[in-house]
C-alpha atoms as a PDB file:
ATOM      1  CA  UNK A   1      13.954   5.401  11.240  1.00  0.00           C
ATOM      2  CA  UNK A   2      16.921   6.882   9.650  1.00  0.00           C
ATOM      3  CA  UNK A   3      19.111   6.971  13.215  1.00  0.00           C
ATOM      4  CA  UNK A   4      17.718   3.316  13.715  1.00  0.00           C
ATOM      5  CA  UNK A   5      19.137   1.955  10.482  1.00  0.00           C
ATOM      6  CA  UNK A   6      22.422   3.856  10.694  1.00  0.00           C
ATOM      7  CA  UNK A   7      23.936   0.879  12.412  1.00  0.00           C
ATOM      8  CA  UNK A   8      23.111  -1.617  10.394  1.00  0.00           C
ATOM      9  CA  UNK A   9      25.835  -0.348   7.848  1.00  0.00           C
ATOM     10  CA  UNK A  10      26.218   1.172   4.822  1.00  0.00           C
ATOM     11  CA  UNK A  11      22.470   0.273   3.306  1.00  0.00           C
ATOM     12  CA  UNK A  12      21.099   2.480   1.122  1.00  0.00           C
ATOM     13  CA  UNK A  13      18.357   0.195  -0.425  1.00  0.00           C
ATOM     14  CA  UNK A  14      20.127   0.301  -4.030  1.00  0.00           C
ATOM     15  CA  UNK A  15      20.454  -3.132  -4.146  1.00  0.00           C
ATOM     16  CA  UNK A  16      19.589  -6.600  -2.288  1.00  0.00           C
ATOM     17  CA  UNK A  17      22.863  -6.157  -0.795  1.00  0.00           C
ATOM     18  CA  UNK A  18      22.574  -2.590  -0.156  1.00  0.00           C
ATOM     19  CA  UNK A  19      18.935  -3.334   1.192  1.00  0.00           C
ATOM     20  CA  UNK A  20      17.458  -1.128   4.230  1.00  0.00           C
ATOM     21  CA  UNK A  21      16.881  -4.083   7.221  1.00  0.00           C
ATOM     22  CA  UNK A  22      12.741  -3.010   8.385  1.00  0.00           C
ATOM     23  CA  UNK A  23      10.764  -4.310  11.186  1.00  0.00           C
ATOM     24  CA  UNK A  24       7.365  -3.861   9.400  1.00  0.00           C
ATOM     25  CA  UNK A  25       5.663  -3.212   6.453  1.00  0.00           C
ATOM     26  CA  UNK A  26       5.004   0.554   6.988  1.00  0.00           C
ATOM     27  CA  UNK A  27       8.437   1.237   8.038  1.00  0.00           C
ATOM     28  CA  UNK A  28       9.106   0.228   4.270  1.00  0.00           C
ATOM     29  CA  UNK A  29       7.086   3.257   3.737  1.00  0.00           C
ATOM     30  CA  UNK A  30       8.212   5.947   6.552  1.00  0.00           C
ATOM     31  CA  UNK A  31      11.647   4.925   4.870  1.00  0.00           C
ATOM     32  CA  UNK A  32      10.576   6.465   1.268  1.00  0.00           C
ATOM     33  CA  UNK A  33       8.825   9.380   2.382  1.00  0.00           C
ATOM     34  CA  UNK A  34      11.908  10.654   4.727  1.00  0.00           C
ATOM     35  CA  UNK A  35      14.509   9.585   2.087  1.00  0.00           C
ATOM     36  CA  UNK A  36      13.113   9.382  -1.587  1.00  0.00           C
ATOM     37  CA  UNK A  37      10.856  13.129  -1.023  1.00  0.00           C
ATOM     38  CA  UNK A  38       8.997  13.734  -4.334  1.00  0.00           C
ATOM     39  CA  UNK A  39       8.577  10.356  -5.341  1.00  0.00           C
ATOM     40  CA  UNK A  40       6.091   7.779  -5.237  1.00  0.00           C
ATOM     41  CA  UNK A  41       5.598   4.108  -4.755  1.00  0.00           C
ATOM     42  CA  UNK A  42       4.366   2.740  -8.039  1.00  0.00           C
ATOM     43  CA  UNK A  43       3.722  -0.581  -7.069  1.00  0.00           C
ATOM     44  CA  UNK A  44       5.461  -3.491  -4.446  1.00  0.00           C
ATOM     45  CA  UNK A  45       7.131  -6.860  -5.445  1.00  0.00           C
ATOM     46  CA  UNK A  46       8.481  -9.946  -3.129  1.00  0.00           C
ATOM     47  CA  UNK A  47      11.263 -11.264  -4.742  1.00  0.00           C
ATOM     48  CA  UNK A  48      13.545 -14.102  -2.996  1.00  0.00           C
ATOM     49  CA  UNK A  49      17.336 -13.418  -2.996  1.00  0.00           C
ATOM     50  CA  UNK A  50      19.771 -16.632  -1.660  1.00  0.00           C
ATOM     51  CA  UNK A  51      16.643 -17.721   0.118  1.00  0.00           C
ATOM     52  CA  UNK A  52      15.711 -14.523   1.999  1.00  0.00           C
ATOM     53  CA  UNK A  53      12.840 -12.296   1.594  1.00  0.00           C
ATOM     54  CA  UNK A  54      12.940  -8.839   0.123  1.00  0.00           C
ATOM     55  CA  UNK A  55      10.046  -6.106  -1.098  1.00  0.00           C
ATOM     56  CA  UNK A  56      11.064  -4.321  -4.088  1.00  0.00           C
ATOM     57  CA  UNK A  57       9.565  -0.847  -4.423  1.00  0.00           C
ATOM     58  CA  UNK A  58       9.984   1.402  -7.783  1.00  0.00           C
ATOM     59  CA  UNK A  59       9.778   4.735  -7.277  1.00  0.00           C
ATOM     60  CA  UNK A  60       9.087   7.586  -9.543  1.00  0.00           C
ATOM     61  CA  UNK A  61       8.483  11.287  -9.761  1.00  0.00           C
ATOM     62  CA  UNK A  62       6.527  14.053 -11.241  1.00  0.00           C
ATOM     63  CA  UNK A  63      10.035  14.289 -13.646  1.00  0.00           C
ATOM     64  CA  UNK A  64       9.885  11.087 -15.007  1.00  0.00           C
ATOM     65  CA  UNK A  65      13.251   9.492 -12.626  1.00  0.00           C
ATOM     66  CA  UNK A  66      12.714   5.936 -11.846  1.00  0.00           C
ATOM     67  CA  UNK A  67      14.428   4.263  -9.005  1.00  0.00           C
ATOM     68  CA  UNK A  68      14.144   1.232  -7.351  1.00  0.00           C
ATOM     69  CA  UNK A  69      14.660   0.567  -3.262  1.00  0.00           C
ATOM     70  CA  UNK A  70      15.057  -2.615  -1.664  1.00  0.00           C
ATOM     71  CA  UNK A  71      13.924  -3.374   1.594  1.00  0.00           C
ATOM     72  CA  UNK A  72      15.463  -6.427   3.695  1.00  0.00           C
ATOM     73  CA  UNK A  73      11.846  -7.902   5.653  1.00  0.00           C
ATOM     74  CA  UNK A  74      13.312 -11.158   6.957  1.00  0.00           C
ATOM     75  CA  UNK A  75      13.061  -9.809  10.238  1.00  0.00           C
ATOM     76  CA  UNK A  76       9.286  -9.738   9.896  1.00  0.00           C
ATOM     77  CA  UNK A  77       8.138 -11.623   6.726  1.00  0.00           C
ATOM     78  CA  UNK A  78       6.285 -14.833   7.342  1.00  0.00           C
ATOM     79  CA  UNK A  79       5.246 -13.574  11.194  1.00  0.00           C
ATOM     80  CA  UNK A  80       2.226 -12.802  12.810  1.00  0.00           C
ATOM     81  CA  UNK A  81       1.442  -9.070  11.750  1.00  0.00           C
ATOM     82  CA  UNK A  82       2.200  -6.260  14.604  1.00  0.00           C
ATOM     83  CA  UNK A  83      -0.372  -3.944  16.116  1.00  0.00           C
ATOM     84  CA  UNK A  84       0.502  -0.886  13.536  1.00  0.00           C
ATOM     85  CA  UNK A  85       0.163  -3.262  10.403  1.00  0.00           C
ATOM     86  CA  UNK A  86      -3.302  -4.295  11.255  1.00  0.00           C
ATOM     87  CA  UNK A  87      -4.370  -0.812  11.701  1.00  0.00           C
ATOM     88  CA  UNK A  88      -3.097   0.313   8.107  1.00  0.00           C
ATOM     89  CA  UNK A  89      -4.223  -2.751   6.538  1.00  0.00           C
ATOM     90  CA  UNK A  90      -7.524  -1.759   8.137  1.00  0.00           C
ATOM     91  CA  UNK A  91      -7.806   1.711   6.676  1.00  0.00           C
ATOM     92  CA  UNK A  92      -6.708   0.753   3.334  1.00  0.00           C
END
């Protein structure tokens, strides 16, 4: 996921500006287990920023840090669900 993002700029999910540009809901999730090791998804917001759509994940750890990633889903959010989100949605 990491080389895919690369060239979509400078996004390191810090911000809604900053936000990392997904395809799907579990890439949201492939994105904090390569980048954010040793933290853990605590819970997952929508919030709507100038009209577009955007999950909001805190994070924490075992130490007590807190940090928050933002996740860009306008390429995705609103559409019919792909092949690999009905199969986690089905195991959940």
């Amino acid at each position: 996921i990491f080389d895919k993002l690369a060239g979509r700029g400078r996004r390191d999910g810090s911000s809604p500006e900053k936000a990392i540009v997904v395809d799907s809901g579990p890439e949201e999730y492939e994105w904090v287990a390569r980048h954010c090791r040793g933290f853990e998804v605590k819970t997952q917001a929508l919030i709507d920023v100038n009209g577009g759509p955007y999950d909001v994940l805190p994070l924490s750890n075992n130490k007590g840090q807190r940090q928050t990633v933002y996740f860009d889903i306008s390429n995705f959010f609103g559409k019919e669900p792909s092949g690999t989100e009905i199969q986690v949605a089905k195991r959940r």
